[in-house]
C-alpha atoms as a PDB file:
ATOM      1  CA  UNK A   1      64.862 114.786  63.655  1.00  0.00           C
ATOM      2  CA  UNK A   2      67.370 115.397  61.273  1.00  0.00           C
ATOM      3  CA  UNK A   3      68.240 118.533  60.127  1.00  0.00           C
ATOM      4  CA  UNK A   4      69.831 119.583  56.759  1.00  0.00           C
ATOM      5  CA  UNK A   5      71.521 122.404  54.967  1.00  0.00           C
ATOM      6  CA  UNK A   6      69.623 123.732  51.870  1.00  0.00           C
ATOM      7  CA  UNK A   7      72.421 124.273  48.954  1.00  0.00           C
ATOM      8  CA  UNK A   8      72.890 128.126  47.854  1.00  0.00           C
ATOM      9  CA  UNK A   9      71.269 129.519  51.094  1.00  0.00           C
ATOM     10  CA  UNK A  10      72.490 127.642  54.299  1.00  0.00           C
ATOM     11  CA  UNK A  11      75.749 126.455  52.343  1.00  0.00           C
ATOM     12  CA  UNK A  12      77.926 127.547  49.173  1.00  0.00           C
ATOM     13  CA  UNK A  13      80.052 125.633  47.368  1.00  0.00           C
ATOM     14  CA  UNK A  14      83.785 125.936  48.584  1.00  0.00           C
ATOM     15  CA  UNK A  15      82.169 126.393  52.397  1.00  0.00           C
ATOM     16  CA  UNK A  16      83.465 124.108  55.304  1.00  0.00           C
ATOM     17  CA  UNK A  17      80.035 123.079  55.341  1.00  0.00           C
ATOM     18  CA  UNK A  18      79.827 121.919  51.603  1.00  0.00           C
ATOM     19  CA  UNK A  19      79.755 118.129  51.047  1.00  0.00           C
ATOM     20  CA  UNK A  20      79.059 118.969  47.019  1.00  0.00           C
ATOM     21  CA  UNK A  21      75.553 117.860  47.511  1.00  0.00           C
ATOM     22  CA  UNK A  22      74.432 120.203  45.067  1.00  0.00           C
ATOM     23  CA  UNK A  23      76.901 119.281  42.247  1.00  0.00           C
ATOM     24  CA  UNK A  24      76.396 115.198  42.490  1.00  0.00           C
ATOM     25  CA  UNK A  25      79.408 114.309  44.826  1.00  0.00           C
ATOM     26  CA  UNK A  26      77.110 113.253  47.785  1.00  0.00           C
ATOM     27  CA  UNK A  27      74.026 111.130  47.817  1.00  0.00           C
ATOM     28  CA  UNK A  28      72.696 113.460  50.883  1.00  0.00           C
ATOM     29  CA  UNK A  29      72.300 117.255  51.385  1.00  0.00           C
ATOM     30  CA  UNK A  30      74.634 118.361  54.256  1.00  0.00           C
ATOM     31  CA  UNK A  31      73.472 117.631  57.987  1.00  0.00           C
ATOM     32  CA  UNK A  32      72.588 121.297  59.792  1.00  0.00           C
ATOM     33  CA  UNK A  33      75.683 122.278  62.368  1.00  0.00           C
ATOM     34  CA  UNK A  34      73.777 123.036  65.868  1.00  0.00           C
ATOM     35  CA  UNK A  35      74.837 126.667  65.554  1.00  0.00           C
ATOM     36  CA  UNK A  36      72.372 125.984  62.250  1.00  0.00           C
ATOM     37  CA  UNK A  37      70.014 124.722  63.941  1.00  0.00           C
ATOM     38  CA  UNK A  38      69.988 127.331  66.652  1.00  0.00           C
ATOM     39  CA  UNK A  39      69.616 130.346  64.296  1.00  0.00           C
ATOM     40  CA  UNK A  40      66.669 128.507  62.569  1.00  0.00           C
ATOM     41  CA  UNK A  41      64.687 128.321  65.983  1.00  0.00           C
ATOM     42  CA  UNK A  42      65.556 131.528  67.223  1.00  0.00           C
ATOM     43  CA  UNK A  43      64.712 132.987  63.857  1.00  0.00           C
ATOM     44  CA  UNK A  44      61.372 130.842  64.023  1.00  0.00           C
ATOM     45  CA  UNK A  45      60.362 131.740  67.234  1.00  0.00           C
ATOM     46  CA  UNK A  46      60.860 135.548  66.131  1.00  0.00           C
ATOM     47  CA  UNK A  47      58.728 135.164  63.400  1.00  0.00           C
ATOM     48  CA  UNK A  48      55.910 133.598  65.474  1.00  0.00           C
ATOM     49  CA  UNK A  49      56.577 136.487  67.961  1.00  0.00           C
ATOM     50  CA  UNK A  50      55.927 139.473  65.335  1.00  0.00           C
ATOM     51  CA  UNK A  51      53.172 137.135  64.173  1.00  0.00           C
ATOM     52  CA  UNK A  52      51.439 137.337  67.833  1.00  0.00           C
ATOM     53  CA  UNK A  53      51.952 140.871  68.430  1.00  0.00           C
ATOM     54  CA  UNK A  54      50.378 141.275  65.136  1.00  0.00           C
ATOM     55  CA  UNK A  55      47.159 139.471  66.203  1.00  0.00           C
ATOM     56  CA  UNK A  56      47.156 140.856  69.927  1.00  0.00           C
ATOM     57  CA  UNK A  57      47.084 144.127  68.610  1.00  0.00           C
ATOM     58  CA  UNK A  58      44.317 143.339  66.116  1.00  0.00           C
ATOM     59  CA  UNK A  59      42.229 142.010  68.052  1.00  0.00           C
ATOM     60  CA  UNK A  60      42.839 144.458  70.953  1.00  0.00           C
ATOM     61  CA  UNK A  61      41.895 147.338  68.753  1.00  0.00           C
ATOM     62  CA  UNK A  62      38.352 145.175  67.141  1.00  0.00           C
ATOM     63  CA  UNK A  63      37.459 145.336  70.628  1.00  0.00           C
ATOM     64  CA  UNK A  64      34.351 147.585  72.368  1.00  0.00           C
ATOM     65  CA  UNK A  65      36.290 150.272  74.941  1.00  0.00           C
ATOM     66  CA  UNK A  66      36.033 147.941  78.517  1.00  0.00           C
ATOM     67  CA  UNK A  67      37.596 145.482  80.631  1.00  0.00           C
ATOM     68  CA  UNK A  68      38.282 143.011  77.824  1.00  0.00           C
ATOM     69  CA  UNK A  69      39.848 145.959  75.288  1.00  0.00           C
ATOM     70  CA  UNK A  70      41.735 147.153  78.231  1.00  0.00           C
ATOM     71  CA  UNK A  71      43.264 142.961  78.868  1.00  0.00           C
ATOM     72  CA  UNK A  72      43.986 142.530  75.133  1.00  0.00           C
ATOM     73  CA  UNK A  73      45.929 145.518  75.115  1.00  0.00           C
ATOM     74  CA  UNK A  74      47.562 144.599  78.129  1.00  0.00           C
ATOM     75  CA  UNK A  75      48.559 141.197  76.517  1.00  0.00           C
ATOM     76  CA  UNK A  76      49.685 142.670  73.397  1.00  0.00           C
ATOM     77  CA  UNK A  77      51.951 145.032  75.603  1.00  0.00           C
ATOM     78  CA  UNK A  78      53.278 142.091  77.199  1.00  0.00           C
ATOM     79  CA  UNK A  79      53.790 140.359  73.815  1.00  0.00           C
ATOM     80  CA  UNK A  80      55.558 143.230  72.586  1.00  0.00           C
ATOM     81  CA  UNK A  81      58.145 143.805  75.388  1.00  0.00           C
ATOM     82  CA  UNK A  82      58.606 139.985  75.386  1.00  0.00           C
ATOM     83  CA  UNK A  83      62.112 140.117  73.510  1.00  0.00           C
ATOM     84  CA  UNK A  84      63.679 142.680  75.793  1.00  0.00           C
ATOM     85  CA  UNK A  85      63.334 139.981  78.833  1.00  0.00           C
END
């Protein structure tokens, strides 16, 4: 799939990057270098990351004090320490 530059956030006019989309002087927004693309998926994956820790640590704390409080914990510990690996 292809990937493309938005104008004003991913590019600026004068930029290497800038095909003058955003002004009329190309029919097609700029294509997404793979550094681009790379940023957007780490950033991405971040975000789903801090959105499972989140959740983990809900859930973890919703549950009764036993085995399944002490697991959910464990999991959200896991999830937590998952970007130092």
């Amino acid at each position: 799939m292809k990937k493309v530059m938005v104008c004003g956030v991913d590019c600026h006019q004068g930029d290497d990057a800038c095909n003058g989309y955003c002004i009329g002087k190309a029919s097609d927004p700029p294509a997404a270098t793979e550094a681009k693309q790379i940023a957007f998926a780490k950033e991405t994956a971040h975000r789903a990351l801090d959105a499972a820790e989140k959740a983990w640590y809900e859930y973890a704390g919703l549950c009764d004090v036993g085995a399944e409080r002490t697991r959910a914990f464990d999991v959200y510990e896991k999830v937590r320490h998952a970007r130092r690996l």
